[in-house]
C-alpha atoms as a PDB file:
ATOM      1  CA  UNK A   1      73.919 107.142 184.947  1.00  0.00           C
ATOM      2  CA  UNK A   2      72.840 104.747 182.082  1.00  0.00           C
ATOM      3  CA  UNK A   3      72.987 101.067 182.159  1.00  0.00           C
ATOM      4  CA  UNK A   4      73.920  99.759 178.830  1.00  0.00           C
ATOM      5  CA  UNK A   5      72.722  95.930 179.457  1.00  0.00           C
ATOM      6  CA  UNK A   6      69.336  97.565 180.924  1.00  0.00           C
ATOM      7  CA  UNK A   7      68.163 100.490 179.076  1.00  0.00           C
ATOM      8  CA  UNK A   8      66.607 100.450 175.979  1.00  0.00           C
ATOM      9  CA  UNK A   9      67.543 103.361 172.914  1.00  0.00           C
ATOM     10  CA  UNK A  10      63.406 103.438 172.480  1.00  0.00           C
ATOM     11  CA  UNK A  11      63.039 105.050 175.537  1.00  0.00           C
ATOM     12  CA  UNK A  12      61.074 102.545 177.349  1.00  0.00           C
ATOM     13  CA  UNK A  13      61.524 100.701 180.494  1.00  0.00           C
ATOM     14  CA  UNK A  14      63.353  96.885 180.457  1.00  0.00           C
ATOM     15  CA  UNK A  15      59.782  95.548 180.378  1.00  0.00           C
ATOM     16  CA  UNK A  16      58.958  97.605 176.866  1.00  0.00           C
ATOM     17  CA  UNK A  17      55.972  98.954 178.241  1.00  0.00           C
ATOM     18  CA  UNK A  18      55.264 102.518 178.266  1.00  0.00           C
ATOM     19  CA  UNK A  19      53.700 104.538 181.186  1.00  0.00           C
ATOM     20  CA  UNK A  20      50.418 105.087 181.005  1.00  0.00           C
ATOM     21  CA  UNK A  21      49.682 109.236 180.182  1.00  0.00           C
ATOM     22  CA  UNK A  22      47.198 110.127 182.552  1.00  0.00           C
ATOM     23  CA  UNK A  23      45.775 112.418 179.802  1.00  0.00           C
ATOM     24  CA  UNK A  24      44.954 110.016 177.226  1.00  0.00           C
ATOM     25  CA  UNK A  25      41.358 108.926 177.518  1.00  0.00           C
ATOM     26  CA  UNK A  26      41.951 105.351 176.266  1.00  0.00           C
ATOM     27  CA  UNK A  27      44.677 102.837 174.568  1.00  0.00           C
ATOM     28  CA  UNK A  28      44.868 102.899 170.618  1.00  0.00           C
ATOM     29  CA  UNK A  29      42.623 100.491 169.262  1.00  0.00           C
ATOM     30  CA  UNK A  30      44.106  99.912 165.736  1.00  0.00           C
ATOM     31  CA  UNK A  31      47.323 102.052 164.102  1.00  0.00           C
ATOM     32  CA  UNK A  32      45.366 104.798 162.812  1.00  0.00           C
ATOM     33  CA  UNK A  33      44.928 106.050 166.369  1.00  0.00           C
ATOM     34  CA  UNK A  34      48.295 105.695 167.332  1.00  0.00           C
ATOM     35  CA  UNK A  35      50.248 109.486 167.257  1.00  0.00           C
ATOM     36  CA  UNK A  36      53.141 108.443 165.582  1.00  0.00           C
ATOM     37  CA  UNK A  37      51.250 107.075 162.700  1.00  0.00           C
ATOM     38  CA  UNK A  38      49.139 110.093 162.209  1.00  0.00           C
ATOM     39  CA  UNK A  39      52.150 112.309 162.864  1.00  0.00           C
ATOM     40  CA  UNK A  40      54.166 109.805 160.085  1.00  0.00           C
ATOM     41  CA  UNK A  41      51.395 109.942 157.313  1.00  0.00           C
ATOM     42  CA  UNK A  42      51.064 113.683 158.089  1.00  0.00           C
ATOM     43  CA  UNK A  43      54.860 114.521 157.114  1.00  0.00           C
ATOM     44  CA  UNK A  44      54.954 111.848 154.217  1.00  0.00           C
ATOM     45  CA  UNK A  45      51.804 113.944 152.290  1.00  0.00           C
ATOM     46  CA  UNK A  46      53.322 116.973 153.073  1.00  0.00           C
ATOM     47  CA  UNK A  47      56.679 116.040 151.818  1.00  0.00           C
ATOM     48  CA  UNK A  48      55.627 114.236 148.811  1.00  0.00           C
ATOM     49  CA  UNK A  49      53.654 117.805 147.955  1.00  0.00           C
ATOM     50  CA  UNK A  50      56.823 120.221 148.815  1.00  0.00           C
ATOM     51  CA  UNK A  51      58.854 117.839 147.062  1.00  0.00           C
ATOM     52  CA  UNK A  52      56.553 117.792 143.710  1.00  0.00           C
ATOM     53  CA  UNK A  53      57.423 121.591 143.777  1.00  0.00           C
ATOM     54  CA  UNK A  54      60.861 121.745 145.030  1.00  0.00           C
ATOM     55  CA  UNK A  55      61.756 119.723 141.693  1.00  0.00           C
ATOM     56  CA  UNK A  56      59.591 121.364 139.232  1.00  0.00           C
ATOM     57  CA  UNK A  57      60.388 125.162 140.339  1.00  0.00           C
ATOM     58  CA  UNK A  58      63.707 124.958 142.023  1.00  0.00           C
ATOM     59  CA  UNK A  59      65.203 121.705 140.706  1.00  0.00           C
ATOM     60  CA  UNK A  60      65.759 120.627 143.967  1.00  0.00           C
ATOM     61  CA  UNK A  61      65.163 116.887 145.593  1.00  0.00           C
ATOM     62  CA  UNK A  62      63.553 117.080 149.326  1.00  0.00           C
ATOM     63  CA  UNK A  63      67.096 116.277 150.564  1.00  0.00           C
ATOM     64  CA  UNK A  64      68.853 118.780 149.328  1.00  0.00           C
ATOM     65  CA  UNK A  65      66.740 121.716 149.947  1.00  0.00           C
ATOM     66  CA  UNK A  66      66.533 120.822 153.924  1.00  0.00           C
ATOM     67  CA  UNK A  67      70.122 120.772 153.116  1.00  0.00           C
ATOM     68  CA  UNK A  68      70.552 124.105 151.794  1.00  0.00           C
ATOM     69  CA  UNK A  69      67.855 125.181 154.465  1.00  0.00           C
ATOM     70  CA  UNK A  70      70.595 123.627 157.410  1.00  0.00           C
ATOM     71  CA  UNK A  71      73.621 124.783 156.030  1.00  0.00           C
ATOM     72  CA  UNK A  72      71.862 128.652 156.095  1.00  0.00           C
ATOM     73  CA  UNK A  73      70.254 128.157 159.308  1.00  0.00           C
ATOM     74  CA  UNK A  74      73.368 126.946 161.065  1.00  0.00           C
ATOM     75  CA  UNK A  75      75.655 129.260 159.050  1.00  0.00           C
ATOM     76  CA  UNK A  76      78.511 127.169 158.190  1.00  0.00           C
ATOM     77  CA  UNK A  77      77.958 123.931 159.705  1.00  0.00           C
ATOM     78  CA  UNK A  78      80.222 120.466 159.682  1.00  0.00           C
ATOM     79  CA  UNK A  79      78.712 117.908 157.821  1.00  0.00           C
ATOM     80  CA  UNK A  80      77.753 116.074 160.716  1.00  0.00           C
ATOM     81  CA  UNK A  81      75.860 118.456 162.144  1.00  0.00           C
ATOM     82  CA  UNK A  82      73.839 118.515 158.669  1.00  0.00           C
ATOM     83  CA  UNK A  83      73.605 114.575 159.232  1.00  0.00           C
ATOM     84  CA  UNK A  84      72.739 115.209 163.033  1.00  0.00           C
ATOM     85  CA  UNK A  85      69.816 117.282 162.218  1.00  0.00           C
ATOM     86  CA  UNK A  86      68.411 115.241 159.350  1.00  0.00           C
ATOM     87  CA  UNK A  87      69.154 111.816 160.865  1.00  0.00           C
ATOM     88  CA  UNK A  88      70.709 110.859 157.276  1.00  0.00           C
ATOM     89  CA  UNK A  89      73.006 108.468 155.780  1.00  0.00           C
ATOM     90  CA  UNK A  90      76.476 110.316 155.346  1.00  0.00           C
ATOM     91  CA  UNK A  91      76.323 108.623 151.666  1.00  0.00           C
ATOM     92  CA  UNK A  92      73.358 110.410 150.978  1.00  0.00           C
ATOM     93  CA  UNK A  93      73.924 113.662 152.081  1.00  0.00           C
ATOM     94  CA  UNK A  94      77.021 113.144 150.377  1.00  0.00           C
ATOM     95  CA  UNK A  95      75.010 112.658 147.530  1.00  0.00           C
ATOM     96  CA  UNK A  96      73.055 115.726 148.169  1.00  0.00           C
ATOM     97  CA  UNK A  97      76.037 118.331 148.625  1.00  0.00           C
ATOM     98  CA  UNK A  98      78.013 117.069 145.797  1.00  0.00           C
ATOM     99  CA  UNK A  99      74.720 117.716 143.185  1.00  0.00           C
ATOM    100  CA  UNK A 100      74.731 121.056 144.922  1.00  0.00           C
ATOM    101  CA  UNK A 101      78.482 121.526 144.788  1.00  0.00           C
ATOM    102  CA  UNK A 102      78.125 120.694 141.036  1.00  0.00           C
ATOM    103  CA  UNK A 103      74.932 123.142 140.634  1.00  0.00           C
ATOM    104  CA  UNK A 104      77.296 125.733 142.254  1.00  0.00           C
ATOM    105  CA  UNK A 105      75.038 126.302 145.409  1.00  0.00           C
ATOM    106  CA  UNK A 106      76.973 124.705 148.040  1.00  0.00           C
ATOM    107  CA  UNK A 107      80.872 125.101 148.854  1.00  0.00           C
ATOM    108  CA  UNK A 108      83.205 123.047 151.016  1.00  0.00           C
ATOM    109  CA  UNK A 109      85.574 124.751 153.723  1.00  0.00           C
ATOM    110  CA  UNK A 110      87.913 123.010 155.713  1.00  0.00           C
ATOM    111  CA  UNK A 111      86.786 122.395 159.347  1.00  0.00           C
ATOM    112  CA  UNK A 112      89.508 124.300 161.079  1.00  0.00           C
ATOM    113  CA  UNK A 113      88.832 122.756 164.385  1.00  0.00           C
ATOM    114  CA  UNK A 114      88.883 119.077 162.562  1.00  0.00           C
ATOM    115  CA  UNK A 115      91.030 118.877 159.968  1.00  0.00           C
ATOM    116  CA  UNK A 116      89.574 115.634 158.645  1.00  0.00           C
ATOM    117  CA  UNK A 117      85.953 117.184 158.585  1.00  0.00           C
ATOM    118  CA  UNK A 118      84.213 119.904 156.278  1.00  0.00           C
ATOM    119  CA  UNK A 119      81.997 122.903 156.853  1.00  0.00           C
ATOM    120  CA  UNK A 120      79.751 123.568 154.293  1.00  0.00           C
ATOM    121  CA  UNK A 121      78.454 126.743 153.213  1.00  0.00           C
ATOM    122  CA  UNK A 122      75.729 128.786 150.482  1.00  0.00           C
ATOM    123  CA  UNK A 123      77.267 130.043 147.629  1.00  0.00           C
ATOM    124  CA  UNK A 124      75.407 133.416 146.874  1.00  0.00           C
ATOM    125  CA  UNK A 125      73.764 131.326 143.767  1.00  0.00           C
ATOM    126  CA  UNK A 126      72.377 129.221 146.483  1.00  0.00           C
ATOM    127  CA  UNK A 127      71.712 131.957 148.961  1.00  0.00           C
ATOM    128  CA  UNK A 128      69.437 133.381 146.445  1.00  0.00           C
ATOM    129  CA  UNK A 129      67.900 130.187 145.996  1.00  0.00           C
ATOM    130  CA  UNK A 130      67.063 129.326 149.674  1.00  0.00           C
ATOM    131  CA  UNK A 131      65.718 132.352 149.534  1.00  0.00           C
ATOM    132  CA  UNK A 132      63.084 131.525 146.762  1.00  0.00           C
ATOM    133  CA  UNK A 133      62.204 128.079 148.078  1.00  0.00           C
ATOM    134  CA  UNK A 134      61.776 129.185 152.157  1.00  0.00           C
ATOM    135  CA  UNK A 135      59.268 131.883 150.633  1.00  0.00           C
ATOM    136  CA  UNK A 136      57.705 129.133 148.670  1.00  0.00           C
ATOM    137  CA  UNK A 137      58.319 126.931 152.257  1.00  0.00           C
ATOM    138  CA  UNK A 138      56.550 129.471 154.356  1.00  0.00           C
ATOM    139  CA  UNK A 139      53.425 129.928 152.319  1.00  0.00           C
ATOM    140  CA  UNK A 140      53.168 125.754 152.381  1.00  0.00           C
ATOM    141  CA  UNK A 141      53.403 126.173 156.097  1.00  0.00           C
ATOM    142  CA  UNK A 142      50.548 129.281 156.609  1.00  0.00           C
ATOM    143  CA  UNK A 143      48.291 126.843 153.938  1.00  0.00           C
ATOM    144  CA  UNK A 144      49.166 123.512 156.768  1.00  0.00           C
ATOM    145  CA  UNK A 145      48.179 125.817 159.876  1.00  0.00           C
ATOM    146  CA  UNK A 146      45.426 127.781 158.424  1.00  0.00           C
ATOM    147  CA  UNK A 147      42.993 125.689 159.978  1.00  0.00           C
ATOM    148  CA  UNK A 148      44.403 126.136 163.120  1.00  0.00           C
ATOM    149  CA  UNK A 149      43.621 129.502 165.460  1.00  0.00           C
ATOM    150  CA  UNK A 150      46.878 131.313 166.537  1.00  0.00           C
ATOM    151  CA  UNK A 151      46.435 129.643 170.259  1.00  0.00           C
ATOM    152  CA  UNK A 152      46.269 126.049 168.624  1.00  0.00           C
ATOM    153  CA  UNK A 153      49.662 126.936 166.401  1.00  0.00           C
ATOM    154  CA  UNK A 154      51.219 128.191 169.789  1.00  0.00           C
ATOM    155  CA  UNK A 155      50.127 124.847 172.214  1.00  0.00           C
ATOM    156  CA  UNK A 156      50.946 122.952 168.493  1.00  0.00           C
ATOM    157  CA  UNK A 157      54.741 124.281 168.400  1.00  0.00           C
ATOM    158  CA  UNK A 158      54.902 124.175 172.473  1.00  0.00           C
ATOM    159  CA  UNK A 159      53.843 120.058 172.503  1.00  0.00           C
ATOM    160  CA  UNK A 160      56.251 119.631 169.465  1.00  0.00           C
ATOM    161  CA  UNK A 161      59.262 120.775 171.899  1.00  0.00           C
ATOM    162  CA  UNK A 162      57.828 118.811 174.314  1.00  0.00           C
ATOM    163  CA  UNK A 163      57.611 115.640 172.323  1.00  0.00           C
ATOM    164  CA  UNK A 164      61.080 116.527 170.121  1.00  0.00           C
ATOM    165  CA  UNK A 165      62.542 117.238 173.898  1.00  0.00           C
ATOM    166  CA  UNK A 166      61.528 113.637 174.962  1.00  0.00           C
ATOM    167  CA  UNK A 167      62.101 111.754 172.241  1.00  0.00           C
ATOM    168  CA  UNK A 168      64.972 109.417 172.522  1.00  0.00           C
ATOM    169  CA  UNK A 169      67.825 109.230 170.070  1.00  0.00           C
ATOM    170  CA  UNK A 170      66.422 112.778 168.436  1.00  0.00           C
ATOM    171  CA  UNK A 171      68.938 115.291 168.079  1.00  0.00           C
ATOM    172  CA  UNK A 172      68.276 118.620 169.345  1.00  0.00           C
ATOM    173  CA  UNK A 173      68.422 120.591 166.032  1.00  0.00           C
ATOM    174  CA  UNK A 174      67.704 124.581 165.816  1.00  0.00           C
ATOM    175  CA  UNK A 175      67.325 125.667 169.362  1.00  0.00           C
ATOM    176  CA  UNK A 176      69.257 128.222 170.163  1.00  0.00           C
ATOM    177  CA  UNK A 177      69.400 126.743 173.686  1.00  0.00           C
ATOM    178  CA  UNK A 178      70.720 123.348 172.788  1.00  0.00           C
ATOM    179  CA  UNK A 179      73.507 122.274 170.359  1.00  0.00           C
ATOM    180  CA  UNK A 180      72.639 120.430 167.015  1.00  0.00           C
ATOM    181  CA  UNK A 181      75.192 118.074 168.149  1.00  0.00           C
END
């Protein structure tokens, strides 16, 4: 049971002080040792490279490829689920699917569980594209983990569940054992 005047939405206890992990050897000294900024400037160079690409070659923006990407992977999702799993703005995913809409990649169904909500799904114009830009996706990703032995990418993906798992306010997004939302 949660208490609401008591528990924070970081995560940490009422005093704001994290436990200690036994396995860290000592306490960040400055911000470039802390995880979360490594793990931050990490995904920003990696977008800002996909992204370069993603516009030249596809004509996509960042946003709306991981929302063609969604809408594929969760095969006819609500739009909240797409929002769920990006932790986006509903204006700008709004944004997103209607330049997608307008490209013809993306198409609108009516949530027939919801009335007031939409599903969203590929056209095959934008099947075909997803297509093209998750081959171009996974060749970015073997470049990123080609420094890494095939042991290091499995303990790599096992502490990212780990860390997704206990990270508070994170929707579980993907796992076939947990709903997006």
């Amino acid at each position: 049971m949660t208490d609401p005047i008591h528990d924070r939405p970081d995560g940490l206890p009422e005093s704001g002080a994290a436990p200690a992990p036994a396995a860290l050897p000592q306490a960040a000294q400055h911000i470039g040792e802390l995880l979360s900024f490594r793990l931050s400037r990490l995904a920003q160079a990696n977008d800002r490279n996909g992204q370069a690409n993603l516009k030249t070659t596809y004509g996509l923006s960042l946003l709306e490829w991981r929302t063609l990407g969604l809408t594929h992977a969760l095969q006819q999702p609500r739009f909240g689920e797409i929002t769920a799993c990006l932790s986006v703005d509903k204006g700008q995913l709004s944004r997103a699917v209607k330049a997608l809409m307008e490209r013809g990649l993306l198409e609108t169904l009516p949530d027939e569980t919801d009335r007031r909500g939409i599903r969203l799904r590929l056209s095959a114009a934008g099947a075909s594209c997803h297509q093209s830009a998750l081959d171009y996706a996974r060749s970015r990703n073997t470049v990123m983990l080609s420094c890494l032995s095939r042991d290091e990418i499995q303990a790599l993906e096992h502490m990212m569940d780990r860390l997704e798992a206990s990270t508070p306010g994170l929707s579980p997004c993907l796992k076939p054992d947990k709903p997006c939302c």
